[in-house]
PDB file of N, CA and C in Angstrom:
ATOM      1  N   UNK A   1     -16.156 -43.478  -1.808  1.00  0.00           N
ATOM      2  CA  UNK A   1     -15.789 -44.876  -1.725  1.00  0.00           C
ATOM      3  C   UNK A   1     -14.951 -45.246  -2.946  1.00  0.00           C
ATOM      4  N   UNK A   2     -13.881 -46.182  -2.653  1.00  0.00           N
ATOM      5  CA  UNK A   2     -13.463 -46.674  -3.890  1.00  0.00           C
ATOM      6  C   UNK A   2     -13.565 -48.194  -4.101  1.00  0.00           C
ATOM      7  N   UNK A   3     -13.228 -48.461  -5.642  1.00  0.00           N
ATOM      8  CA  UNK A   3     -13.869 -49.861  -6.205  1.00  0.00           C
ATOM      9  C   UNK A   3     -14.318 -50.489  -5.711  1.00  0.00           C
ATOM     10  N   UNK A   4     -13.135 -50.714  -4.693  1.00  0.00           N
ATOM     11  CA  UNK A   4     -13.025 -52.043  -3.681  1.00  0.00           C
ATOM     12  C   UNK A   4     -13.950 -51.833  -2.791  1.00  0.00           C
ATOM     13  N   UNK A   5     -14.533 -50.953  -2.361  1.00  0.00           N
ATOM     14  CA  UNK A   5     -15.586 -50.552  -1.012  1.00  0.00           C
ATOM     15  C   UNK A   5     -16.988 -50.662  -1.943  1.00  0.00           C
ATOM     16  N   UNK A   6     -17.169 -50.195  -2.929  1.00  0.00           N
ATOM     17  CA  UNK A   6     -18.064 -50.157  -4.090  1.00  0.00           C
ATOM     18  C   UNK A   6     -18.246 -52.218  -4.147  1.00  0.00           C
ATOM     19  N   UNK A   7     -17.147 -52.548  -4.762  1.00  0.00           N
ATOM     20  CA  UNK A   7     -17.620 -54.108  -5.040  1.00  0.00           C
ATOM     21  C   UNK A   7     -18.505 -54.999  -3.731  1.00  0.00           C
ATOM     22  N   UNK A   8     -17.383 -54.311  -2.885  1.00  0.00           N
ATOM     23  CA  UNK A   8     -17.694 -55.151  -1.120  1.00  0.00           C
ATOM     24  C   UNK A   8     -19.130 -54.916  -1.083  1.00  0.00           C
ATOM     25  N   UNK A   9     -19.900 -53.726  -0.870  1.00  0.00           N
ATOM     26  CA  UNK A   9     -21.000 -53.077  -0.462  1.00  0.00           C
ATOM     27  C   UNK A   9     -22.044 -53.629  -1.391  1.00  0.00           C
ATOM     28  N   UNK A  10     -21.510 -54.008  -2.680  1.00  0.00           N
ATOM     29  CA  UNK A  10     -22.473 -54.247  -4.096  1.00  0.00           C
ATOM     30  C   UNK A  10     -22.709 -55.902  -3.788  1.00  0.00           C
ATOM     31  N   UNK A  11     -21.702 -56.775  -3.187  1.00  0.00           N
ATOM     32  CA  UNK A  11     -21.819 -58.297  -2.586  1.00  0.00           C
ATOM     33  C   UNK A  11     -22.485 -58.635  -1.316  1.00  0.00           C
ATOM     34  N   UNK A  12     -22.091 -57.743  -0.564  1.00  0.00           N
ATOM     35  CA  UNK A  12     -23.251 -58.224   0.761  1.00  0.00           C
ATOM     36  C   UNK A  12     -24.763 -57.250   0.491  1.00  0.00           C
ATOM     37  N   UNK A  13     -25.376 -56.908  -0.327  1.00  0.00           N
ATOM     38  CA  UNK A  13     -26.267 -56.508  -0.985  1.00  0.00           C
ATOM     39  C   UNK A  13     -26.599 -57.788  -1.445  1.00  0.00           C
ATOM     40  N   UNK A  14     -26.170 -58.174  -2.736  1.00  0.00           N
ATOM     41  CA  UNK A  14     -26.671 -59.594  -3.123  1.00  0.00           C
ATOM     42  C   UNK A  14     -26.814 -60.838  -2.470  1.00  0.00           C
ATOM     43  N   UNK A  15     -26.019 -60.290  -1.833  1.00  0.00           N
ATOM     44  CA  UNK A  15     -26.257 -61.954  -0.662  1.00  0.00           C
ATOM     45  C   UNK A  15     -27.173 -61.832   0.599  1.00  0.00           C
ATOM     46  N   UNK A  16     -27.608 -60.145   0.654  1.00  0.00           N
ATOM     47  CA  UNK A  16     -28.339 -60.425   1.372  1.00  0.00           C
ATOM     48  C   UNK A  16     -29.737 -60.453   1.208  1.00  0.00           C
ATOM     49  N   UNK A  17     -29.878 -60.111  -0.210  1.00  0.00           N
ATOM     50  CA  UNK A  17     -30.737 -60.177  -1.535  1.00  0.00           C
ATOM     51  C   UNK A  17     -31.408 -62.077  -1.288  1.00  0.00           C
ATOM     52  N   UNK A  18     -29.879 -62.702  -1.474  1.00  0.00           N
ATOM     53  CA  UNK A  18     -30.548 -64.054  -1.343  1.00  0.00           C
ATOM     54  C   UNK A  18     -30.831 -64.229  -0.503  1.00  0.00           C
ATOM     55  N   UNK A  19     -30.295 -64.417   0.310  1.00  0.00           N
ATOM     56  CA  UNK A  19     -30.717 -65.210   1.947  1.00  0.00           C
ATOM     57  C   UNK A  19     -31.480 -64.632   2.764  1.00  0.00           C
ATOM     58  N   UNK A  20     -31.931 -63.809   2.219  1.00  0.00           N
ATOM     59  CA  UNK A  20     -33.243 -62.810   3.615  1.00  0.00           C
ATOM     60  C   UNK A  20     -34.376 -61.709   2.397  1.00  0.00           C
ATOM     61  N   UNK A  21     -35.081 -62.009   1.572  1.00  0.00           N
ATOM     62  CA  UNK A  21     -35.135 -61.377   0.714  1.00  0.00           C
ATOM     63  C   UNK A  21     -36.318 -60.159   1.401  1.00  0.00           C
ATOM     64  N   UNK A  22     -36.991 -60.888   2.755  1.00  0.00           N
ATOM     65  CA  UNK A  22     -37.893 -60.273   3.177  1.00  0.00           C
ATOM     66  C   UNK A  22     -37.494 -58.647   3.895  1.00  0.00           C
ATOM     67  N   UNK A  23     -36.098 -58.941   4.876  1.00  0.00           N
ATOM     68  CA  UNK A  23     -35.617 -57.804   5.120  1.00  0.00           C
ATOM     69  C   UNK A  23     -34.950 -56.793   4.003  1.00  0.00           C
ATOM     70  N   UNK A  24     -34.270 -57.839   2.455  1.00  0.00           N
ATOM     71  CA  UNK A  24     -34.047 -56.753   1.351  1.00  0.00           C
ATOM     72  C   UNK A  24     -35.050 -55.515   1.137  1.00  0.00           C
ATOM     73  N   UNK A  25     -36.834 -56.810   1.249  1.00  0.00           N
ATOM     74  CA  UNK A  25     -37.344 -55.752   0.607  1.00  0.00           C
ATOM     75  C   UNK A  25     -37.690 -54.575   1.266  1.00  0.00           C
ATOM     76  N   UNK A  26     -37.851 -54.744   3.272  1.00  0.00           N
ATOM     77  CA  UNK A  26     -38.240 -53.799   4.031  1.00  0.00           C
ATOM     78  C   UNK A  26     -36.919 -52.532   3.768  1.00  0.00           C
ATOM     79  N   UNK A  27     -35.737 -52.726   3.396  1.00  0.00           N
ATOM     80  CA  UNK A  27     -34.785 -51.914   3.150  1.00  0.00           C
ATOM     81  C   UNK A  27     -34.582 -50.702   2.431  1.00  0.00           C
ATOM     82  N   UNK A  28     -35.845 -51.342   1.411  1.00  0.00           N
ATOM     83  CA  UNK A  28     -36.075 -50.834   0.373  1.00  0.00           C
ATOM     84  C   UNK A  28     -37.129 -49.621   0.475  1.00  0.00           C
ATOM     85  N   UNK A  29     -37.479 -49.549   1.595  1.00  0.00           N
ATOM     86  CA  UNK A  29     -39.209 -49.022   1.851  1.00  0.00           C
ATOM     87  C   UNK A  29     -38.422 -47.685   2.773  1.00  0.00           C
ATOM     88  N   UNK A  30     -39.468 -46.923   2.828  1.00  0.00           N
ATOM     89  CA  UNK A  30     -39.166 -45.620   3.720  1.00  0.00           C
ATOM     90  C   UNK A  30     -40.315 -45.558   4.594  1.00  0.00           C
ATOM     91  N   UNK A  31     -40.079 -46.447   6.202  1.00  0.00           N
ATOM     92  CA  UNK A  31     -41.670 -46.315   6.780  1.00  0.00           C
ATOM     93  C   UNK A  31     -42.863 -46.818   6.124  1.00  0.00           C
ATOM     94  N   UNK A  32     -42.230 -48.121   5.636  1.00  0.00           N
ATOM     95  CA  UNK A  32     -43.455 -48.973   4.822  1.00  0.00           C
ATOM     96  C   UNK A  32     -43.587 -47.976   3.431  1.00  0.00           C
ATOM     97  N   UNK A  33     -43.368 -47.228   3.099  1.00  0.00           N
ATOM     98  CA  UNK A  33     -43.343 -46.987   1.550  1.00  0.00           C
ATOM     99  C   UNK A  33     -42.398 -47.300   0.238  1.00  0.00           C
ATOM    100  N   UNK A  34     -42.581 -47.519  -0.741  1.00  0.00           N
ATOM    101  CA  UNK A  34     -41.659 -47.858  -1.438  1.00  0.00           C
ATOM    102  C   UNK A  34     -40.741 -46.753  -2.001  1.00  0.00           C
ATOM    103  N   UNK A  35     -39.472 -46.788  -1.312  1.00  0.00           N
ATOM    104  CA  UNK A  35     -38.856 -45.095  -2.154  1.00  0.00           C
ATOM    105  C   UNK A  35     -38.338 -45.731  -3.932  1.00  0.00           C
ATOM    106  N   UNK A  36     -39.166 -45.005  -4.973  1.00  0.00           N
ATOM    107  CA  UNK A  36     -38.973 -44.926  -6.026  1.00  0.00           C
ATOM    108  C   UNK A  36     -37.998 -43.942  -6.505  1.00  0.00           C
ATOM    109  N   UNK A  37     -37.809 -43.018  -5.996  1.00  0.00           N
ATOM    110  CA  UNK A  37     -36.673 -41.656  -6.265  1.00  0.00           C
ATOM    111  C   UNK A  37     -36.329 -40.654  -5.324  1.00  0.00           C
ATOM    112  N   UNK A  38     -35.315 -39.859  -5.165  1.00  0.00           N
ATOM    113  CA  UNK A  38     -35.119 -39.340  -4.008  1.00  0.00           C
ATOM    114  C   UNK A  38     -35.956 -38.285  -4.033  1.00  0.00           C
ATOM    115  N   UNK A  39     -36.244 -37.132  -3.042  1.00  0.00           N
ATOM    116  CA  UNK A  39     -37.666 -36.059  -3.611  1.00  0.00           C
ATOM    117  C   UNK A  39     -36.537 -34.920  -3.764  1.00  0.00           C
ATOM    118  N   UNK A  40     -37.273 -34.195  -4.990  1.00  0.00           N
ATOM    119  CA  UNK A  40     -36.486 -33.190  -5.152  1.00  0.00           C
ATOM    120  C   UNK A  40     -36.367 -31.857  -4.354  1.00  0.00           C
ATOM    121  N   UNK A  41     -35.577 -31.065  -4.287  1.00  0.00           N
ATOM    122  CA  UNK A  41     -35.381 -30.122  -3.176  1.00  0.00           C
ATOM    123  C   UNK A  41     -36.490 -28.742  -3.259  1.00  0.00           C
ATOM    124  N   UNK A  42     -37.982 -29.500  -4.215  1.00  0.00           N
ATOM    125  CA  UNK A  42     -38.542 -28.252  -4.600  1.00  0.00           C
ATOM    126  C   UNK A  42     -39.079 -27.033  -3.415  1.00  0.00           C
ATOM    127  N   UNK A  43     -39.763 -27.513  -2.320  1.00  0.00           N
ATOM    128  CA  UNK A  43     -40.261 -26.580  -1.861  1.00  0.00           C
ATOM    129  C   UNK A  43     -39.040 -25.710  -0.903  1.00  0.00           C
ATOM    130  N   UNK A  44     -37.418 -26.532  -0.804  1.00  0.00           N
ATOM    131  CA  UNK A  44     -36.719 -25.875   0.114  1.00  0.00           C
ATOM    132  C   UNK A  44     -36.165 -24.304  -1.039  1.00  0.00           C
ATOM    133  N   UNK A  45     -36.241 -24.771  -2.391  1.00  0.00           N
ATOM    134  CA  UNK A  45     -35.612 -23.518  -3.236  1.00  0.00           C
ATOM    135  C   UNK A  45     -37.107 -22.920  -3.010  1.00  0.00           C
ATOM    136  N   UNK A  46     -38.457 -23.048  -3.578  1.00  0.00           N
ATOM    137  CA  UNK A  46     -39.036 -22.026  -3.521  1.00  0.00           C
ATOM    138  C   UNK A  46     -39.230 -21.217  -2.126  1.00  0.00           C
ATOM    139  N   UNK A  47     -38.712 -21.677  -1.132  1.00  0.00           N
ATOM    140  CA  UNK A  47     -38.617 -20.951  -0.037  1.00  0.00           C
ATOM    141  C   UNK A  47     -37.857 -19.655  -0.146  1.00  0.00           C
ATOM    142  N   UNK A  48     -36.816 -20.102  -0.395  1.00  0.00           N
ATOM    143  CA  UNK A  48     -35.395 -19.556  -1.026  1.00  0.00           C
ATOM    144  C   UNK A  48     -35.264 -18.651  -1.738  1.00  0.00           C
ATOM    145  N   UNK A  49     -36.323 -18.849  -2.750  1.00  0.00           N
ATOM    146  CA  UNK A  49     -36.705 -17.960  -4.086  1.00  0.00           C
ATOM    147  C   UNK A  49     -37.415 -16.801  -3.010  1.00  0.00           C
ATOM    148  N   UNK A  50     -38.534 -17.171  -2.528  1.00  0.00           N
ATOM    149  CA  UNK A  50     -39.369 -16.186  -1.753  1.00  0.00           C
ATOM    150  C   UNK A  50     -39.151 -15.260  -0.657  1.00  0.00           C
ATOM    151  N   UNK A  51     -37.929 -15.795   0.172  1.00  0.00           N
ATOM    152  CA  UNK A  51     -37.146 -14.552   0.526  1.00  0.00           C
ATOM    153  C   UNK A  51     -35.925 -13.737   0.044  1.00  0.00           C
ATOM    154  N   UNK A  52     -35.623 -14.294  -1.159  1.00  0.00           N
ATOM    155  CA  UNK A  52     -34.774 -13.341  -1.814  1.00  0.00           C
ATOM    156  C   UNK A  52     -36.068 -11.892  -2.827  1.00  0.00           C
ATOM    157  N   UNK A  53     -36.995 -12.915  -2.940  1.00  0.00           N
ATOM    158  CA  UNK A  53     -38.323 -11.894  -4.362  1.00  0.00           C
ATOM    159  C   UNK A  53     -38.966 -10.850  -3.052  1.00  0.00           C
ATOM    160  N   UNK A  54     -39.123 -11.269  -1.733  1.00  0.00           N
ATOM    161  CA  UNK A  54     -40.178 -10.289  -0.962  1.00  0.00           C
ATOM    162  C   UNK A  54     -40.146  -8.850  -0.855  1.00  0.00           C
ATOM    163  N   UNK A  55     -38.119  -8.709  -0.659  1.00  0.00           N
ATOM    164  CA  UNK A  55     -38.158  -7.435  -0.203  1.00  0.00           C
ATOM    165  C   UNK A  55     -38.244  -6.420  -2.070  1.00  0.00           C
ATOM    166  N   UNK A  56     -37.935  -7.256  -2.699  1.00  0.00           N
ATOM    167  CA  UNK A  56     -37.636  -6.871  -3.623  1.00  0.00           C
ATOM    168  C   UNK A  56     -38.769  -6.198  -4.170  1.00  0.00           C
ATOM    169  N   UNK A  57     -39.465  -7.141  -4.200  1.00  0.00           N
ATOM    170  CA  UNK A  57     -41.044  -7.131  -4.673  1.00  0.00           C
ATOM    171  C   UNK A  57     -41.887  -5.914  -3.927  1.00  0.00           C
ATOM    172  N   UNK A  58     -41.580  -6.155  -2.557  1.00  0.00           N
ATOM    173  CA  UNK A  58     -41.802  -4.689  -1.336  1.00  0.00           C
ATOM    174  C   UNK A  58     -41.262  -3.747  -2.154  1.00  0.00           C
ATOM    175  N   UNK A  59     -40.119  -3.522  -2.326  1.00  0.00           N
ATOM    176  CA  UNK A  59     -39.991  -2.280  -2.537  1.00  0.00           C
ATOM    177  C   UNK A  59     -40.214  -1.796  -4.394  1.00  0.00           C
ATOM    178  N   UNK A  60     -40.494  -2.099  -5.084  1.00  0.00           N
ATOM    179  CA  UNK A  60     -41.471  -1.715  -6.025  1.00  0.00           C
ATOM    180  C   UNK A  60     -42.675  -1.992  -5.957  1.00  0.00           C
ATOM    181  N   UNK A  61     -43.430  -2.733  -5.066  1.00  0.00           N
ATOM    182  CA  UNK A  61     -44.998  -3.027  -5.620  1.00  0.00           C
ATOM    183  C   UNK A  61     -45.729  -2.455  -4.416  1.00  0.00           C
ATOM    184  N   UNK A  62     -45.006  -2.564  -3.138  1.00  0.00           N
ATOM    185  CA  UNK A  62     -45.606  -2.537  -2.216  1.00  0.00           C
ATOM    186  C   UNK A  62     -46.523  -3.696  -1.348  1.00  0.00           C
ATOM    187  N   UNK A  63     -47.015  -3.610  -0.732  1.00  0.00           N
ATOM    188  CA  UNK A  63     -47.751  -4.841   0.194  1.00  0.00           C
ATOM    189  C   UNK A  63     -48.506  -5.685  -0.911  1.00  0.00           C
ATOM    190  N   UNK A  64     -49.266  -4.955  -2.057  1.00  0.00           N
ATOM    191  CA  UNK A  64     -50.128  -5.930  -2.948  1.00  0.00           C
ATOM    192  C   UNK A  64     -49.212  -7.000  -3.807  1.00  0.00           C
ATOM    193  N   UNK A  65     -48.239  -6.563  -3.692  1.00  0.00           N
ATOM    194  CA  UNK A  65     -47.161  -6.984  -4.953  1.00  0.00           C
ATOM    195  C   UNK A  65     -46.573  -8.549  -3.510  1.00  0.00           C
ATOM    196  N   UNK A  66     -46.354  -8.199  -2.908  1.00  0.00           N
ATOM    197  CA  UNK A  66     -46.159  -8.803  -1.844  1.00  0.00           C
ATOM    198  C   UNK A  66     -47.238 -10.053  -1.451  1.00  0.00           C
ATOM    199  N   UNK A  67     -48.214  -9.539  -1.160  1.00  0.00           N
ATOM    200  CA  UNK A  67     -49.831 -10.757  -1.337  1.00  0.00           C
ATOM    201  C   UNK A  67     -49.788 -11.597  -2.267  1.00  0.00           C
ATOM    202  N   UNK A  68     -49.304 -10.997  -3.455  1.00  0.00           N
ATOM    203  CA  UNK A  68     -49.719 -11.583  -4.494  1.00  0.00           C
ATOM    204  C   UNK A  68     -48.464 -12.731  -4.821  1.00  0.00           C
ATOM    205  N   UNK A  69     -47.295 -12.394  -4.154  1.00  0.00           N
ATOM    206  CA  UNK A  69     -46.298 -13.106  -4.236  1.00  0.00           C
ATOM    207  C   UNK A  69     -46.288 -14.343  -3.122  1.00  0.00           C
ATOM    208  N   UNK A  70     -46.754 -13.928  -2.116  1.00  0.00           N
ATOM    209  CA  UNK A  70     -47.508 -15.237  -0.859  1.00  0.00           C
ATOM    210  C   UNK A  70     -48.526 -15.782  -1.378  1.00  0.00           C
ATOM    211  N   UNK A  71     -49.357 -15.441  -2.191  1.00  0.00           N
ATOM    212  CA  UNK A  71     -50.490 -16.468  -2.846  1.00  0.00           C
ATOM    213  C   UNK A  71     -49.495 -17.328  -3.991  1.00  0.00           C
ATOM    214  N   UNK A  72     -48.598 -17.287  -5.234  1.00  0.00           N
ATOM    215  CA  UNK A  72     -48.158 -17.667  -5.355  1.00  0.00           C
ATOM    216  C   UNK A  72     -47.383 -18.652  -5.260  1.00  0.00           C
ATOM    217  N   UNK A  73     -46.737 -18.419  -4.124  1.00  0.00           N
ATOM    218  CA  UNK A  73     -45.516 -19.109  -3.601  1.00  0.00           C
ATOM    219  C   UNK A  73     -46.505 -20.329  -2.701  1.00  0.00           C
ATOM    220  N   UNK A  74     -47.373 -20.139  -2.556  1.00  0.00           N
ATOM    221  CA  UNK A  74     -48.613 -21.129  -1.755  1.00  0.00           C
ATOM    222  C   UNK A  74     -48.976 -22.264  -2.760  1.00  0.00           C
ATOM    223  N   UNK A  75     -49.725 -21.288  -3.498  1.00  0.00           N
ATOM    224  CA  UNK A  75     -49.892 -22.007  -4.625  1.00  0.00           C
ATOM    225  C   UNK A  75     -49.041 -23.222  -5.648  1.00  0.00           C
ATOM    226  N   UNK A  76     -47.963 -22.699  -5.084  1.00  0.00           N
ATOM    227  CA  UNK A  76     -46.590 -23.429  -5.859  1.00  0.00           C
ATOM    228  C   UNK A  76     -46.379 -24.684  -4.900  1.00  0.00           C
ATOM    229  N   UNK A  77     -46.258 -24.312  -3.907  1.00  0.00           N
ATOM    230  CA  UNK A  77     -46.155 -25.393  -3.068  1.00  0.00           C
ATOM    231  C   UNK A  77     -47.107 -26.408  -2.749  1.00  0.00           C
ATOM    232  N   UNK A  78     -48.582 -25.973  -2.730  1.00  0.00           N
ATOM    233  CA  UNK A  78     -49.420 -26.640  -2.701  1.00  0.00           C
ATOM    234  C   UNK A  78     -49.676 -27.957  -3.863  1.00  0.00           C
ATOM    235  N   UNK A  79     -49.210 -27.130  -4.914  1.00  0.00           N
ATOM    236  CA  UNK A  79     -48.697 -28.286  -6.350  1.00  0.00           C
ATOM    237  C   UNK A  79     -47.797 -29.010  -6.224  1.00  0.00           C
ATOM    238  N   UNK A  80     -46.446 -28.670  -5.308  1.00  0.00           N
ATOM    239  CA  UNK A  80     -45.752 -29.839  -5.462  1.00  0.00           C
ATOM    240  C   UNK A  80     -46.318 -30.822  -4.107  1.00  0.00           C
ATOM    241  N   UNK A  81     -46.550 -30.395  -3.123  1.00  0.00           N
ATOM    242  CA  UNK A  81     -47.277 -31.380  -2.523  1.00  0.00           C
ATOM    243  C   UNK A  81     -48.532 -32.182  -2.877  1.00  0.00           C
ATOM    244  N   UNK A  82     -49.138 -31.584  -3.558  1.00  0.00           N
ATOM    245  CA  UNK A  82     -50.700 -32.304  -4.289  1.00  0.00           C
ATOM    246  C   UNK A  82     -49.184 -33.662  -5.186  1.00  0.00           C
ATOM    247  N   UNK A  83     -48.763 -32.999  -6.446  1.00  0.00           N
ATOM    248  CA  UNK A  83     -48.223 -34.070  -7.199  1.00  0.00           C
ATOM    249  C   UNK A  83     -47.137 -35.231  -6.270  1.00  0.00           C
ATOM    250  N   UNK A  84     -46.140 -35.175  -4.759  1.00  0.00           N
ATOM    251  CA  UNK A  84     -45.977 -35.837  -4.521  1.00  0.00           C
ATOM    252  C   UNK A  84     -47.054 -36.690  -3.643  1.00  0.00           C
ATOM    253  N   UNK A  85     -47.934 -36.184  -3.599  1.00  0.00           N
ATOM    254  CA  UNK A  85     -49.150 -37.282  -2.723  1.00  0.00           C
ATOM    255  C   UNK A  85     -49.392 -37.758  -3.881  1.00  0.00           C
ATOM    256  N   UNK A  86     -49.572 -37.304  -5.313  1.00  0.00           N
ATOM    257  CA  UNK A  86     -50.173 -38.508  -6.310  1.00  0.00           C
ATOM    258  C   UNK A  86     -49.188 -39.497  -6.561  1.00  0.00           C
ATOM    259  N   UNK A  87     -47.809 -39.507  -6.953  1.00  0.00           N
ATOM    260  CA  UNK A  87     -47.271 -39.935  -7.055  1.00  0.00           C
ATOM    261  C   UNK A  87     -46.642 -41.140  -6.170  1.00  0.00           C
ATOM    262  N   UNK A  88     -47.133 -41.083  -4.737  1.00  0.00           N
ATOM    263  CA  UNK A  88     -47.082 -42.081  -4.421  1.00  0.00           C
ATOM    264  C   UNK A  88     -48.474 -43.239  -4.356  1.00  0.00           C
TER     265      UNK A  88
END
Protein backbone atom coordinates (compact mmCIF):
# COMPACT_ATOMS: atom_id res chain seq x y z
CA UNK A 1 0.00 0.00 0.00
CA UNK A 2 1.07 3.47 -0.41
CA UNK A 3 0.69 6.68 1.86
CA UNK A 4 -2.32 7.57 0.45
CA UNK A 5 -4.01 3.98 0.89
CA UNK A 6 -2.12 3.87 4.38
CA UNK A 7 -3.77 7.45 5.46
CA UNK A 8 -7.34 6.40 3.84
CA UNK A 9 -7.37 2.94 5.75
CA UNK A 10 -5.79 4.73 9.07
CA UNK A 11 -9.27 7.37 8.78
CA UNK A 12 -12.06 5.08 8.29
CA UNK A 13 -10.47 3.12 11.24
CA UNK A 14 -10.91 6.18 13.40
CA UNK A 15 -14.10 7.02 12.43
CA UNK A 16 -15.18 3.93 12.77
CA UNK A 17 -13.48 3.89 16.15
CA UNK A 18 -16.00 6.77 16.86
CA UNK A 19 -19.19 6.04 15.65
CA UNK A 20 -19.57 2.26 16.33
CA UNK A 21 -17.01 1.59 18.99
CA UNK A 22 -18.85 -1.71 19.79
CA UNK A 23 -18.17 -3.31 16.32
CA UNK A 24 -14.32 -1.60 16.62
CA UNK A 25 -13.99 -3.62 19.48
CA UNK A 26 -15.53 -7.07 18.04
CA UNK A 27 -12.82 -6.37 15.14
CA UNK A 28 -10.43 -6.54 17.32
CA UNK A 29 -11.19 -10.10 18.75
CA UNK A 30 -10.44 -13.45 16.94
CA UNK A 31 -13.77 -15.56 17.68
CA UNK A 32 -14.43 -13.58 20.79
CA UNK A 33 -10.75 -13.51 21.83
CA UNK A 34 -8.65 -10.67 22.13
CA UNK A 35 -5.69 -11.01 19.46
CA UNK A 36 -2.75 -9.43 21.44
CA UNK A 37 0.05 -10.61 18.83
CA UNK A 38 0.22 -12.59 15.84
CA UNK A 39 1.33 -16.46 16.95
CA UNK A 40 4.56 -17.30 16.02
CA UNK A 41 5.29 -19.93 13.36
CA UNK A 42 6.70 -22.23 16.23
CA UNK A 43 5.28 -25.56 15.89
CA UNK A 44 5.16 -25.24 11.78
CA UNK A 45 9.39 -24.91 11.94
CA UNK A 46 9.66 -27.58 14.56
CA UNK A 47 7.86 -29.76 12.21
CA UNK A 48 10.28 -28.75 9.68
CA UNK A 49 13.21 -29.18 11.89
CA UNK A 50 11.91 -32.88 12.51
CA UNK A 51 11.81 -34.03 9.12
CA UNK A 52 14.90 -32.69 8.01
CA UNK A 53 16.78 -34.35 11.86
CA UNK A 54 14.80 -38.01 11.32
CA UNK A 55 16.53 -39.47 8.56
CA UNK A 56 19.54 -38.07 9.68
CA UNK A 57 19.29 -39.08 13.10
CA UNK A 58 18.15 -42.79 11.47
CA UNK A 59 21.00 -43.13 9.96
CA UNK A 60 23.56 -42.69 12.78
CA UNK A 61 21.54 -43.64 15.84
CA UNK A 62 19.18 -45.86 14.54
CA UNK A 63 15.41 -46.30 15.70
CA UNK A 64 16.45 -45.24 19.51
CA UNK A 65 18.03 -42.08 18.29
CA UNK A 66 14.86 -41.65 16.37
CA UNK A 67 12.33 -42.25 19.66
CA UNK A 68 14.18 -40.14 21.34
CA UNK A 69 13.91 -37.44 18.74
CA UNK A 70 9.77 -38.00 18.60
CA UNK A 71 9.72 -37.65 22.37
CA UNK A 72 11.42 -34.47 21.98
CA UNK A 73 9.89 -32.90 19.27
CA UNK A 74 6.48 -33.77 21.43
CA UNK A 75 7.73 -32.44 24.13
CA UNK A 76 8.59 -29.19 22.35
CA UNK A 77 5.42 -28.80 21.09
CA UNK A 78 3.54 -29.65 23.94
CA UNK A 79 5.39 -26.41 25.56
CA UNK A 80 4.52 -24.21 23.05
CA UNK A 81 1.00 -25.16 23.24
CA UNK A 82 0.85 -25.36 27.20
CA UNK A 83 2.53 -21.50 27.02
CA UNK A 84 0.02 -20.30 24.26
CA UNK A 85 -3.01 -21.62 26.37
CA UNK A 86 -1.39 -19.58 29.30
CA UNK A 87 -0.99 -16.75 27.61
CA UNK A 88 -4.22 -16.27 26.68
Amino acid sequence: MNDHERRALADLERHLEQQDSDFAARMNTLAGIPVAEPASPAVPVLSALLFIAVPLVMLFFGWPGVLIVLDLFAAAVAVVLIRRRALR
